[in-house]
PDB file of N, CA and C in Angstrom:
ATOM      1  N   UNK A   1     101.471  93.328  96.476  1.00  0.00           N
ATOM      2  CA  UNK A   1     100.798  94.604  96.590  1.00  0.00           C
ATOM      3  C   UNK A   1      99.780  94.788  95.467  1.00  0.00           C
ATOM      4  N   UNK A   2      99.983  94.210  94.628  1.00  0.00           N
ATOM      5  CA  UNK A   2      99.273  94.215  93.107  1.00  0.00           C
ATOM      6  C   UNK A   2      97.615  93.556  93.136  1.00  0.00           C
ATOM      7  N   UNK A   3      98.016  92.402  94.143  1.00  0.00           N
ATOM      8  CA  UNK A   3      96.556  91.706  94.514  1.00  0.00           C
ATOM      9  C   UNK A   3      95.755  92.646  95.444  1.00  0.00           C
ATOM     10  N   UNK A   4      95.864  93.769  96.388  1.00  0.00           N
ATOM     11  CA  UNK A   4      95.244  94.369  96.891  1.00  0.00           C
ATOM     12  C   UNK A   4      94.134  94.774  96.850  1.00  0.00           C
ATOM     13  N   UNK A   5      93.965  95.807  95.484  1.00  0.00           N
ATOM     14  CA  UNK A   5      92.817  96.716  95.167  1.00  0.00           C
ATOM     15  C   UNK A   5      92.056  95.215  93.969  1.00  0.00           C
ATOM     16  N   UNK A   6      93.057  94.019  93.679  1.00  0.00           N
ATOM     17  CA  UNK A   6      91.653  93.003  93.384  1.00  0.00           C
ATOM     18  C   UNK A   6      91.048  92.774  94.402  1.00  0.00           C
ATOM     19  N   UNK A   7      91.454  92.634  95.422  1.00  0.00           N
ATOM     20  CA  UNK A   7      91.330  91.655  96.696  1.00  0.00           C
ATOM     21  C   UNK A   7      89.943  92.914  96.940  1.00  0.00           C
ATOM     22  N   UNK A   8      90.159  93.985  97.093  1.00  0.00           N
ATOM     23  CA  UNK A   8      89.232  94.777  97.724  1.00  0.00           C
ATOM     24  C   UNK A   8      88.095  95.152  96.788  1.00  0.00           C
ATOM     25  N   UNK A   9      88.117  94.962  95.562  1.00  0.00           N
ATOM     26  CA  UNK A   9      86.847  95.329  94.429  1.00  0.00           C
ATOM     27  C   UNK A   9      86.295  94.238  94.939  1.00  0.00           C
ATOM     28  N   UNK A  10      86.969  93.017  94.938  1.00  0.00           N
ATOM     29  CA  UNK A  10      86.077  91.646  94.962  1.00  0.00           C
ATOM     30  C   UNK A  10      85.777  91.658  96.537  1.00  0.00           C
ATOM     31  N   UNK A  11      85.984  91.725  97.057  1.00  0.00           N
ATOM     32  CA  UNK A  11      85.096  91.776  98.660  1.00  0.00           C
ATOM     33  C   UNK A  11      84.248  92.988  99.011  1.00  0.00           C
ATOM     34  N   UNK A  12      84.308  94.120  98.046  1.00  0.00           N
ATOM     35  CA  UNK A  12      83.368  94.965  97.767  1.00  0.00           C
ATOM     36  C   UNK A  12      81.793  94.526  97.341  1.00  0.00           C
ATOM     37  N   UNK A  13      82.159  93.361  96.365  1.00  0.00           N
ATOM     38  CA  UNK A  13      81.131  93.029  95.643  1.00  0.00           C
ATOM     39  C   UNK A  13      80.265  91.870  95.965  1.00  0.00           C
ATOM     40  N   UNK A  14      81.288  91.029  96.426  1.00  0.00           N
ATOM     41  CA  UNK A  14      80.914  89.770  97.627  1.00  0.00           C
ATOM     42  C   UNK A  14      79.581  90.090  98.385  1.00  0.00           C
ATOM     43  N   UNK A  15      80.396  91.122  99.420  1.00  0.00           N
ATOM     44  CA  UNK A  15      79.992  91.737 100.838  1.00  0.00           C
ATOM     45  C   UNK A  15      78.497  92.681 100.188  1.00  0.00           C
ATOM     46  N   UNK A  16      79.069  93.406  99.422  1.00  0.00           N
ATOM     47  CA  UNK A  16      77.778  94.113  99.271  1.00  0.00           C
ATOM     48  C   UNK A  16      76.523  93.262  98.662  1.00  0.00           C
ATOM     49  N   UNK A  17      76.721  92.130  97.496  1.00  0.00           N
ATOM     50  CA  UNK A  17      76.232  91.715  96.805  1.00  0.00           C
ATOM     51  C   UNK A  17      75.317  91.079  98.184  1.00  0.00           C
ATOM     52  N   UNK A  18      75.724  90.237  99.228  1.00  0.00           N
ATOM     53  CA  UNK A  18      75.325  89.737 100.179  1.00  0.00           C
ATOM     54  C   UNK A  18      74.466  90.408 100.986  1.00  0.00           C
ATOM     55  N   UNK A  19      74.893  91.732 101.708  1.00  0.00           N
ATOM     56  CA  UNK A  19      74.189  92.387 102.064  1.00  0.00           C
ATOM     57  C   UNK A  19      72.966  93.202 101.618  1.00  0.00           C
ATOM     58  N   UNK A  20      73.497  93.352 100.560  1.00  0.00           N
ATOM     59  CA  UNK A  20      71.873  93.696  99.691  1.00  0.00           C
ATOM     60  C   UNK A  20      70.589  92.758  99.735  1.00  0.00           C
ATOM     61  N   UNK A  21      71.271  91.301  99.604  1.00  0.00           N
ATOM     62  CA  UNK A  21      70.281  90.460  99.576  1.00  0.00           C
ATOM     63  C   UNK A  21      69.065  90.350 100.395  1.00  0.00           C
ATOM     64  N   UNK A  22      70.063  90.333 101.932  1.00  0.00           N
ATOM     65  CA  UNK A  22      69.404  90.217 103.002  1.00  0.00           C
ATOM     66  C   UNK A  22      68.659  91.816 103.226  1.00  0.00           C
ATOM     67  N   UNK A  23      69.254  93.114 102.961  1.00  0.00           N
ATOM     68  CA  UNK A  23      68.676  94.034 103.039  1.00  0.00           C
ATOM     69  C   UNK A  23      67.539  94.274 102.412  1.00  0.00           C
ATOM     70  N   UNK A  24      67.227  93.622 101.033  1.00  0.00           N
ATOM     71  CA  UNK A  24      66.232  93.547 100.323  1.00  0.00           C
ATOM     72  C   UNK A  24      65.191  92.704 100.826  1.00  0.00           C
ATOM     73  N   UNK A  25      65.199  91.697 101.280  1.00  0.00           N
ATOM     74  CA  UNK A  25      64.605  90.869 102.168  1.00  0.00           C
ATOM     75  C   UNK A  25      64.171  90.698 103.169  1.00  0.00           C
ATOM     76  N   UNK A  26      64.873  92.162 104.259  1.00  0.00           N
ATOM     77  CA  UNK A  26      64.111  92.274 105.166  1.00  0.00           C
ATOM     78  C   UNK A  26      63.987  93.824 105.757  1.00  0.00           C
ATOM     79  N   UNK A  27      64.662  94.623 104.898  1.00  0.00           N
ATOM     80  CA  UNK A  27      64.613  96.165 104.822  1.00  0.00           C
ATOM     81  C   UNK A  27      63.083  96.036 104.580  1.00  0.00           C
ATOM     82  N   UNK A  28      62.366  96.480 104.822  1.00  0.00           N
ATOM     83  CA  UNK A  28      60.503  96.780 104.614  1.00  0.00           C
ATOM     84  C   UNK A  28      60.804  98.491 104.439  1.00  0.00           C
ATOM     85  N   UNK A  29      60.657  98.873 103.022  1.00  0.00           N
ATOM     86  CA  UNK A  29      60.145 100.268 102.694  1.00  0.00           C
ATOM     87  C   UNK A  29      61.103 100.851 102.874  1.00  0.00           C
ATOM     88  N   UNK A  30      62.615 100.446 102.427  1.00  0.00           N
ATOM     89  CA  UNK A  30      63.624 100.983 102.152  1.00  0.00           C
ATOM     90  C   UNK A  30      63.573 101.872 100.821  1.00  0.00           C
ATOM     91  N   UNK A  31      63.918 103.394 100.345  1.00  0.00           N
ATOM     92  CA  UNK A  31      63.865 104.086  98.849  1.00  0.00           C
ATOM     93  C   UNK A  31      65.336 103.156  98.817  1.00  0.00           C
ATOM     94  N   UNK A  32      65.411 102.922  97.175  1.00  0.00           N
ATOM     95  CA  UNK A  32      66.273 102.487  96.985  1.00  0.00           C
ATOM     96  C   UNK A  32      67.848 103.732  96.605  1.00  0.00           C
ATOM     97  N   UNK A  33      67.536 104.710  96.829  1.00  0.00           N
ATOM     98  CA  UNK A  33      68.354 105.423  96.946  1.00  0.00           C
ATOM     99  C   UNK A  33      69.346 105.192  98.187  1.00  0.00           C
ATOM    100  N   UNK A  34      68.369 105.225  99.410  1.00  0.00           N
ATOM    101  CA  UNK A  34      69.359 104.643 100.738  1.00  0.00           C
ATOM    102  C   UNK A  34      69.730 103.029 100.459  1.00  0.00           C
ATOM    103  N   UNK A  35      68.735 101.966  99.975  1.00  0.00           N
ATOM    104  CA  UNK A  35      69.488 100.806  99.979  1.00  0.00           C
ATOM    105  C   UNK A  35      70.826 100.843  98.830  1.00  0.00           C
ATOM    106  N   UNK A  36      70.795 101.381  97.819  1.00  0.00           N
ATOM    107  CA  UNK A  36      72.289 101.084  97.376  1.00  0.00           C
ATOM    108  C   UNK A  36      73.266 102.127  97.707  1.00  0.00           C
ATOM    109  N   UNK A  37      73.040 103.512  98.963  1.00  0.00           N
ATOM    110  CA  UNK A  37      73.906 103.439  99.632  1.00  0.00           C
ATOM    111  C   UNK A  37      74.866 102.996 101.036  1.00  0.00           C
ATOM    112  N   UNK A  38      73.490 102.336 101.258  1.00  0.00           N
ATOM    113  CA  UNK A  38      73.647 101.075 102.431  1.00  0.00           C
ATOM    114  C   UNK A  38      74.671 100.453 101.908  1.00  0.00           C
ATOM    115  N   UNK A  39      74.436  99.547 100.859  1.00  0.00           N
ATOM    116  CA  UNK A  39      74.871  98.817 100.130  1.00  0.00           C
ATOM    117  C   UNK A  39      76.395  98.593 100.271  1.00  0.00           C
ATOM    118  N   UNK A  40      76.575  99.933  99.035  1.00  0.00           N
ATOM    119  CA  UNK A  40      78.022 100.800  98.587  1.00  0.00           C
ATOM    120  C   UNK A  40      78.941 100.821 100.245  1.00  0.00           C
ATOM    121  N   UNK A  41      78.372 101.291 100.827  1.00  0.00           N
ATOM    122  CA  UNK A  41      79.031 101.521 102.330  1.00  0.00           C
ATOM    123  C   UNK A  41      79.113 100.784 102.787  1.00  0.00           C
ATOM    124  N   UNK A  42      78.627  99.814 103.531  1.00  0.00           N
ATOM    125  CA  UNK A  42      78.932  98.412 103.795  1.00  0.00           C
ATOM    126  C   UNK A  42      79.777  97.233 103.178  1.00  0.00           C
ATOM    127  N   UNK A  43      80.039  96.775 101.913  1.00  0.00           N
ATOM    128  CA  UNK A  43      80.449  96.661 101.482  1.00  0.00           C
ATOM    129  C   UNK A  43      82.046  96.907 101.572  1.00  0.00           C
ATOM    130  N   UNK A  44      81.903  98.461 101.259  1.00  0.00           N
ATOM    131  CA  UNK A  44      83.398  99.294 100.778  1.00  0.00           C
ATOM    132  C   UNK A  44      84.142  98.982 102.324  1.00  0.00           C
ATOM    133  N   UNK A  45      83.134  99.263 103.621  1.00  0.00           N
ATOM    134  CA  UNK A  45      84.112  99.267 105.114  1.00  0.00           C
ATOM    135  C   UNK A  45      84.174  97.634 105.066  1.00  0.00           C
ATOM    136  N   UNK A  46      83.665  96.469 104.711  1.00  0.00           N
ATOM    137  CA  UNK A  46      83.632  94.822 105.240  1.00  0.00           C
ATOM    138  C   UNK A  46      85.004  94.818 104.032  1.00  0.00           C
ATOM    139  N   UNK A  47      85.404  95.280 102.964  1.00  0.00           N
ATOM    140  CA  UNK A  47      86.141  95.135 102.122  1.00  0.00           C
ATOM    141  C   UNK A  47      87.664  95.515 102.499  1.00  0.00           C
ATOM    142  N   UNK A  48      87.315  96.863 102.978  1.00  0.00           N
ATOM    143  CA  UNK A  48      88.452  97.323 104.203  1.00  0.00           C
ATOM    144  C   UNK A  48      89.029  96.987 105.089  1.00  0.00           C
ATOM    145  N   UNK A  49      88.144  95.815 105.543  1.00  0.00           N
ATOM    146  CA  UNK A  49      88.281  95.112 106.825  1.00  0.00           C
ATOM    147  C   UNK A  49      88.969  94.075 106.423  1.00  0.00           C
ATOM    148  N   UNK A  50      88.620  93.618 105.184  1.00  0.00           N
ATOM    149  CA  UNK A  50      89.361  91.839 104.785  1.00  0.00           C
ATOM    150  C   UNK A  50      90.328  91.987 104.239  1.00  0.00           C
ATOM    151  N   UNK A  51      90.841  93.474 103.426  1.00  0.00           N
ATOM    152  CA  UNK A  51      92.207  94.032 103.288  1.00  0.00           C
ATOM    153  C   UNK A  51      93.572  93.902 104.086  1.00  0.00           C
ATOM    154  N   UNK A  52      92.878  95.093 105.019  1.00  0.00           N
ATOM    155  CA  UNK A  52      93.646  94.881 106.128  1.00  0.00           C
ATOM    156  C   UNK A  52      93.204  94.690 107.015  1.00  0.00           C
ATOM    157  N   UNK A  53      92.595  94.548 108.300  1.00  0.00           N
ATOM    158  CA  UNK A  53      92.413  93.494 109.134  1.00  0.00           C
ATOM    159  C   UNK A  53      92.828  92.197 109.356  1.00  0.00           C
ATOM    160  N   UNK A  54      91.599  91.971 108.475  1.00  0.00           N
ATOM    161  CA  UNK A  54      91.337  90.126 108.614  1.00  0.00           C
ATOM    162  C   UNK A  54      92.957  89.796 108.216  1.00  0.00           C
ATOM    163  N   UNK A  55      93.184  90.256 107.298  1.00  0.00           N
ATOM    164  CA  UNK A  55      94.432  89.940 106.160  1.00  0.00           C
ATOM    165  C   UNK A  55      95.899  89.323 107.768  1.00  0.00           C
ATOM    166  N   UNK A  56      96.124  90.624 108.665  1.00  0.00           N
ATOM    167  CA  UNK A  56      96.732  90.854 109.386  1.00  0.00           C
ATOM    168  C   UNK A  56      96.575  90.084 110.310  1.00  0.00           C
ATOM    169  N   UNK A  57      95.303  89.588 110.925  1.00  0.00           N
ATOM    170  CA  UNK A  57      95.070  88.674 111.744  1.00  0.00           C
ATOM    171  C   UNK A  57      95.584  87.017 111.021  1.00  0.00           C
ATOM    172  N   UNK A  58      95.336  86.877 109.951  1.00  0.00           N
ATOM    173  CA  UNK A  58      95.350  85.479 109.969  1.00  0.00           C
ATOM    174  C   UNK A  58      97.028  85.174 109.575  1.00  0.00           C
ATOM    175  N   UNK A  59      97.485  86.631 109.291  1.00  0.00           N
ATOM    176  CA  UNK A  59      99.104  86.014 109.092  1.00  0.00           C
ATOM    177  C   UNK A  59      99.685  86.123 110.713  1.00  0.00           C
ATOM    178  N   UNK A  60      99.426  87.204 111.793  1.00  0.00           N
ATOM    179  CA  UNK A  60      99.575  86.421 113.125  1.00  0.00           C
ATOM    180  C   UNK A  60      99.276  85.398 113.136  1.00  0.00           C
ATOM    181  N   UNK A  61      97.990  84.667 113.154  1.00  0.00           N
ATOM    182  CA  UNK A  61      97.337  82.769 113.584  1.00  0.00           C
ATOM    183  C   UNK A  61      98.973  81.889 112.934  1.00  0.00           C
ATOM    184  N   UNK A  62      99.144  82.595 112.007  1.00  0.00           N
ATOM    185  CA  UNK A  62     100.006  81.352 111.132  1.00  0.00           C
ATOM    186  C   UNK A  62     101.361  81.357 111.947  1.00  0.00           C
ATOM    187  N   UNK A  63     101.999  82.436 112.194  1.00  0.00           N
ATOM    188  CA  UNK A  63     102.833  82.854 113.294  1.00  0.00           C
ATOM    189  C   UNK A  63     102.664  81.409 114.401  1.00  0.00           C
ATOM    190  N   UNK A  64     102.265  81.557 115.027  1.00  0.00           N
ATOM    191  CA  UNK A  64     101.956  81.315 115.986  1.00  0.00           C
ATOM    192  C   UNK A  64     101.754  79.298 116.548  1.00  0.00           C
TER     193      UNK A  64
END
């Protein structure tokens, strides 16, 4: 339970770090006020997702 909220800062930062990239790259005339809350938000829900989701799915696959 302890690895969790690492697990989720770091796929926060991953995900966003990533998405920024490409947002920066092909966002044309984004204020950067909306791109780093693009960012922040994207990020925080893909982080959510690899928490629990993904997390949940791949211990079914192993199941199985």
């Amino acid at each position: 339970m302890k690895s969790k909220p690492l697990h989720l800062l770091l796929a926060l930062l991953v995900y966003g770090f990533f998405y920024g990239i490409i947002l920066y790259y092909f966002g044309e005339g984004i204020p950067m006020q909306i791109f780093w809350s693009q960012v922040f938000i994207f990020g925080f829900l893909m982080a959510l997702a690899e928490v629990f989701v993904f997390d949940k799915m791949r211990k079914r696959r192993k199941k199985k």
